[in-house]
N, C-alpha and C. Protein backbone atom coordinates (compact mmCIF):
# COMPACT_ATOMS: atom_id res chain seq x y z
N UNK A 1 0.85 -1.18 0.00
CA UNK A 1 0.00 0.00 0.00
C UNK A 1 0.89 1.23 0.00
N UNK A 2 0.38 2.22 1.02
CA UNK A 2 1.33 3.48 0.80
C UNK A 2 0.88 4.49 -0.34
N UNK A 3 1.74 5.66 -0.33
CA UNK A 3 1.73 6.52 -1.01
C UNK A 3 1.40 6.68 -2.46
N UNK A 4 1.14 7.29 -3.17
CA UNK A 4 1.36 7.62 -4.39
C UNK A 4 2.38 8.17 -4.94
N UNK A 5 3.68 7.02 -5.55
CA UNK A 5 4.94 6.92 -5.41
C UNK A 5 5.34 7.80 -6.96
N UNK A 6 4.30 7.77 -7.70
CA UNK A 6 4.96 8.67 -8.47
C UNK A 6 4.59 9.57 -8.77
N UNK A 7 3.85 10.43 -7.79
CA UNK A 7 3.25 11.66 -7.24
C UNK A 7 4.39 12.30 -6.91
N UNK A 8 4.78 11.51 -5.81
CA UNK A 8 6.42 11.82 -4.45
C UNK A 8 7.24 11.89 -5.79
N UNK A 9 7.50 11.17 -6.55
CA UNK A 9 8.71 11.09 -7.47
C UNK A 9 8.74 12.01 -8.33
N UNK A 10 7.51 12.92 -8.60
CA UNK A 10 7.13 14.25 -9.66
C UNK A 10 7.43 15.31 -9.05
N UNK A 11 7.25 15.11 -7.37
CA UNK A 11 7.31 16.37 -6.03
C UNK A 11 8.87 16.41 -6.00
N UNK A 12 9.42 15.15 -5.69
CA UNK A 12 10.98 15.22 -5.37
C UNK A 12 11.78 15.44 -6.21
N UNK A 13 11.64 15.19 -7.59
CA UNK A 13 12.67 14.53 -8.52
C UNK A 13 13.22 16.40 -8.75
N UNK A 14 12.66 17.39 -9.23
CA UNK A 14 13.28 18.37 -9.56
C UNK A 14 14.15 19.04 -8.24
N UNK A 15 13.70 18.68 -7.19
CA UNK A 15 14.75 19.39 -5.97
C UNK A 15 15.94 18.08 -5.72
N UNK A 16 15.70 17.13 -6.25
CA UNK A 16 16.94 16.11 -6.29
C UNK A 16 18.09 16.08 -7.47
N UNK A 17 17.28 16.75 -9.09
CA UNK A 17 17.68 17.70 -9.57
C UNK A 17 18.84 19.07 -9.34
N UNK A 18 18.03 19.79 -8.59
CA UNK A 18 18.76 20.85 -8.26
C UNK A 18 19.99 20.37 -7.28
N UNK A 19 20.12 19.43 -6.30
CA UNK A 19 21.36 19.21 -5.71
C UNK A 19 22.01 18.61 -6.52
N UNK A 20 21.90 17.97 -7.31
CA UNK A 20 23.15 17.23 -7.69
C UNK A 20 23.86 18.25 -8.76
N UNK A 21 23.31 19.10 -9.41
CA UNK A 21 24.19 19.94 -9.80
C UNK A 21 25.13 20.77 -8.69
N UNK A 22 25.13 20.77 -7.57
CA UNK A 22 25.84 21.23 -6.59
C UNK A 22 26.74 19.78 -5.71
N UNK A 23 26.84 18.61 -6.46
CA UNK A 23 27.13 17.59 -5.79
C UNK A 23 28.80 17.61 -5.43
N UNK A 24 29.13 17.70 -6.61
CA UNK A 24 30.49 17.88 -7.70
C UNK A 24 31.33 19.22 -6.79
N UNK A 25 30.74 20.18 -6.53
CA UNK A 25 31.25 21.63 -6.35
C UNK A 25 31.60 20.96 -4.66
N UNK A 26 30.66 20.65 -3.95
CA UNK A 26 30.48 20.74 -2.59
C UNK A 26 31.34 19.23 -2.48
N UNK A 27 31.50 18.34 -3.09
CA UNK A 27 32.90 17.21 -2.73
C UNK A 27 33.78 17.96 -2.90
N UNK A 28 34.76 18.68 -4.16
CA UNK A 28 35.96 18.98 -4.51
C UNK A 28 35.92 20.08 -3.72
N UNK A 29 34.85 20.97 -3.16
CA UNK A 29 35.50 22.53 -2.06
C UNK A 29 35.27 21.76 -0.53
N UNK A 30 34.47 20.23 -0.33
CA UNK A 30 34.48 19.96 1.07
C UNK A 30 33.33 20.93 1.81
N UNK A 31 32.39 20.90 1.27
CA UNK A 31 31.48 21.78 1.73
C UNK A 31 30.12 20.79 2.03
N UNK A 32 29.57 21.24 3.43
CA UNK A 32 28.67 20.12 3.82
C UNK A 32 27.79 20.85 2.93
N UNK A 33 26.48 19.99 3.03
CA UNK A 33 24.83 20.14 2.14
C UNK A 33 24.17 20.47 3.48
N UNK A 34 24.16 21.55 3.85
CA UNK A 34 23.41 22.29 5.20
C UNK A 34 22.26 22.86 4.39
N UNK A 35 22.52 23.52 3.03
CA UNK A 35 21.43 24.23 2.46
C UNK A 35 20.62 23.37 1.97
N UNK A 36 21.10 22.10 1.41
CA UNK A 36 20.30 21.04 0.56
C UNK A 36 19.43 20.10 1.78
N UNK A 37 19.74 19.82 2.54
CA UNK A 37 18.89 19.35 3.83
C UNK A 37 17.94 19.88 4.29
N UNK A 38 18.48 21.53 4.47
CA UNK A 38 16.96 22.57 4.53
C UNK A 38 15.89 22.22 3.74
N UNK A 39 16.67 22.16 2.34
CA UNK A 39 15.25 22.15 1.38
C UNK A 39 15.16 20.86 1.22
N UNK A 40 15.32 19.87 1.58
CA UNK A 40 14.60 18.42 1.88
C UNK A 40 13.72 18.38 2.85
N UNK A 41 14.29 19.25 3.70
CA UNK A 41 12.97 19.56 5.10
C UNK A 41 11.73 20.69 4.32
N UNK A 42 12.26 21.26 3.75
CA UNK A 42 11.04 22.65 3.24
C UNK A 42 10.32 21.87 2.72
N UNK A 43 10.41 20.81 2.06
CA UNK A 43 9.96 20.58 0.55
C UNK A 43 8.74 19.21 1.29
N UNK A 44 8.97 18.91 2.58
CA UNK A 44 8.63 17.85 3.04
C UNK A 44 8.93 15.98 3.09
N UNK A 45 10.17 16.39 2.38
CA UNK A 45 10.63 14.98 2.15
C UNK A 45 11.18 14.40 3.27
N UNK A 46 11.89 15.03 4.61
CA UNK A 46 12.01 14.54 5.32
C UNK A 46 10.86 13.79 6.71
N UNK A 47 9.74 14.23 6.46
CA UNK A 47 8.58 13.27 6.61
C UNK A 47 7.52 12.78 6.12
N UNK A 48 8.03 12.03 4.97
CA UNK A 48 7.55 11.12 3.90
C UNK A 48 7.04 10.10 4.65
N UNK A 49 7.43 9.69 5.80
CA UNK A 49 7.26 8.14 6.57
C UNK A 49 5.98 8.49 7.39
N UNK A 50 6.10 10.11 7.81
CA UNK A 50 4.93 10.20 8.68
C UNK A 50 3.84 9.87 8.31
N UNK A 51 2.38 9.31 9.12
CA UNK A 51 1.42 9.49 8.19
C UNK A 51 0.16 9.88 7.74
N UNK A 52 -0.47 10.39 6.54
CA UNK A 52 -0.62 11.24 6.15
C UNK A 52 -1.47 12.08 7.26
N UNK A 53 -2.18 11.35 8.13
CA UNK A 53 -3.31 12.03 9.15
C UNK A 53 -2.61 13.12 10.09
N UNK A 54 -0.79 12.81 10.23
CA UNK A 54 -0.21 13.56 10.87
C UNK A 54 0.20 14.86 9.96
N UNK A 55 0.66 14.76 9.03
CA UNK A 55 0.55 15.79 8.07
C UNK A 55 1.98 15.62 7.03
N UNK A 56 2.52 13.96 7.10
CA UNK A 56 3.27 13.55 6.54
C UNK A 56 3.06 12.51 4.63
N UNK A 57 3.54 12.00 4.63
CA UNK A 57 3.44 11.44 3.24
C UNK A 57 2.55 9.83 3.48
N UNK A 58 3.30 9.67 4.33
CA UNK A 58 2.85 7.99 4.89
C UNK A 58 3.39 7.09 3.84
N UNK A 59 4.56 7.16 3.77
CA UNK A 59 5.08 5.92 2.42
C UNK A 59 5.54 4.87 2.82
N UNK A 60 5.54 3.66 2.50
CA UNK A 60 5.68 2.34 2.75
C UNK A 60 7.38 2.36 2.98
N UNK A 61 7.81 1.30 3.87
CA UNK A 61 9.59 1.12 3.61
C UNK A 61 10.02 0.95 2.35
N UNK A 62 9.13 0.06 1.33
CA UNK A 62 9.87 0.27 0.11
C UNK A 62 9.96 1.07 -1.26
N UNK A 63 8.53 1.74 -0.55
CA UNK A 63 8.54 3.79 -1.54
C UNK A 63 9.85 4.05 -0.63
N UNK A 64 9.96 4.30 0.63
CA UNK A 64 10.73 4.97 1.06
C UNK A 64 12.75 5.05 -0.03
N UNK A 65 12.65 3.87 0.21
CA UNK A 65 14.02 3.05 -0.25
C UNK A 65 13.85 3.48 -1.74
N UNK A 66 12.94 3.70 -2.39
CA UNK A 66 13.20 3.88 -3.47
C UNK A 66 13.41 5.26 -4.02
N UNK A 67 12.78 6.19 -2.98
CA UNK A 67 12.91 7.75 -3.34
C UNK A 67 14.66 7.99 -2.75
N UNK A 68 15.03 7.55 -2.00
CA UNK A 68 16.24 7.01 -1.39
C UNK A 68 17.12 7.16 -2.13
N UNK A 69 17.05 6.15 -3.12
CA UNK A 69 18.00 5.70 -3.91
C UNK A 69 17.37 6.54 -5.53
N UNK A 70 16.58 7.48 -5.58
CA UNK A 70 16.94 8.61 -6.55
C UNK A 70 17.34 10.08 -5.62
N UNK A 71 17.04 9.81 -4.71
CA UNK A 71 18.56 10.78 -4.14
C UNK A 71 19.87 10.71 -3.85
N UNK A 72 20.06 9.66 -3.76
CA UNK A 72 21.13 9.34 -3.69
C UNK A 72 21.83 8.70 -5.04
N UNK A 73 21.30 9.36 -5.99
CA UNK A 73 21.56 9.31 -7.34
C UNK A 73 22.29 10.68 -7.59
N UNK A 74 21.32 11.47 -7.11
CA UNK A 74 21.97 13.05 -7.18
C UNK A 74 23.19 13.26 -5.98
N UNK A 75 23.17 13.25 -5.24
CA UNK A 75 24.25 13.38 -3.38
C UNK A 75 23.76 12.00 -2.82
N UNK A 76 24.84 10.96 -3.13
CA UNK A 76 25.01 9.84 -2.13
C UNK A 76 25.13 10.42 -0.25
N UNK A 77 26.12 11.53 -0.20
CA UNK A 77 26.07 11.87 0.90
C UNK A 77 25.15 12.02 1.94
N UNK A 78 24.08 12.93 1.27
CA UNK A 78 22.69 13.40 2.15
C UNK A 78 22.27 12.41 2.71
N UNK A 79 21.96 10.99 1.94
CA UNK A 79 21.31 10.20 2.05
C UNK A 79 22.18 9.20 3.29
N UNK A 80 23.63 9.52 3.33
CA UNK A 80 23.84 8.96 4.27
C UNK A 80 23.78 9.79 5.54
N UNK A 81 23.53 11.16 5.35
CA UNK A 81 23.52 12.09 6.75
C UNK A 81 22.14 11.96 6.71
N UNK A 82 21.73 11.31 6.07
CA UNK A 82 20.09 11.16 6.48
C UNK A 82 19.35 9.74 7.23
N UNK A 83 20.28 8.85 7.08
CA UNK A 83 19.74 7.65 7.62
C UNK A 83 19.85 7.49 9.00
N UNK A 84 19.95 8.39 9.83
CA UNK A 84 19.66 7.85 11.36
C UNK A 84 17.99 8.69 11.44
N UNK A 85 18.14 9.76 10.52
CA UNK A 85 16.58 10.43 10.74
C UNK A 85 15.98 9.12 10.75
N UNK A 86 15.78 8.76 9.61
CA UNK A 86 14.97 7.68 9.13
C UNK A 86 14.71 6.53 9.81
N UNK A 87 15.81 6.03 10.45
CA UNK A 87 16.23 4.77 11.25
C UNK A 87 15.12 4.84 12.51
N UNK A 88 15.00 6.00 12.74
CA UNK A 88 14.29 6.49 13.76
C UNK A 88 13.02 7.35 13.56
C-alpha cells in the first residue's frame, strides 16, 4: 500500500535535480549540504514516513528506499547524513 509513489517522485525529482548539480562543487570545495537538507525539510521529504493524518506522506519502507536511492543518485552523501533520521 502506501503513497502515491509517483506523485512523491514528480514532487521530489526536480529538488533532487537541483542538488546534484551542486554535488560535484560541494565534494571537490568539502562543503557540507546544510542548504540542501533545509530544502529536503522545506519541501517535506524529510517526513515522507509520517502518516498522512499527521501531516506527513505515509510511504511504505519500500517507496521509502526507493525515493532514497533517486537521491542518492543526485548526493550519495545526504542520504547517508540522512539515515539515522529515518532509522528512527
Amino acid at each position: 500500500m502506501g503513497a502515491d509513489l509517483e506523485k512523491l517522485k514528480a514532487k521530489f525529482q526536480p529538488i533532487f535535480d537541483e542538488i546534484a548539480k551542486k554535488t560535484l562543487f560541494h565534494e571537490q570545495q568539502r562543503i557540507l549540504p546544510y542548504d540542501e537538507i533545509q530544502l529536503l525539510k522545506d519541501s517535506g521529504f524529510t517526513a515522507i514516513r509520517v502518516p498522512e493524518k499527521f501531516g506527513g506522506a505515509g510511504v511504505s519502507l519500500p517507496q521509502l528506499f526507493e525515493l532514497l536511492t533517486l537521491l542518492a543518485e543526485a548526493d550519495s552523501n545526504i542520504v547517508q547524513a540522512l539515515r539515522g533520521h529515518f532509522a528512527f
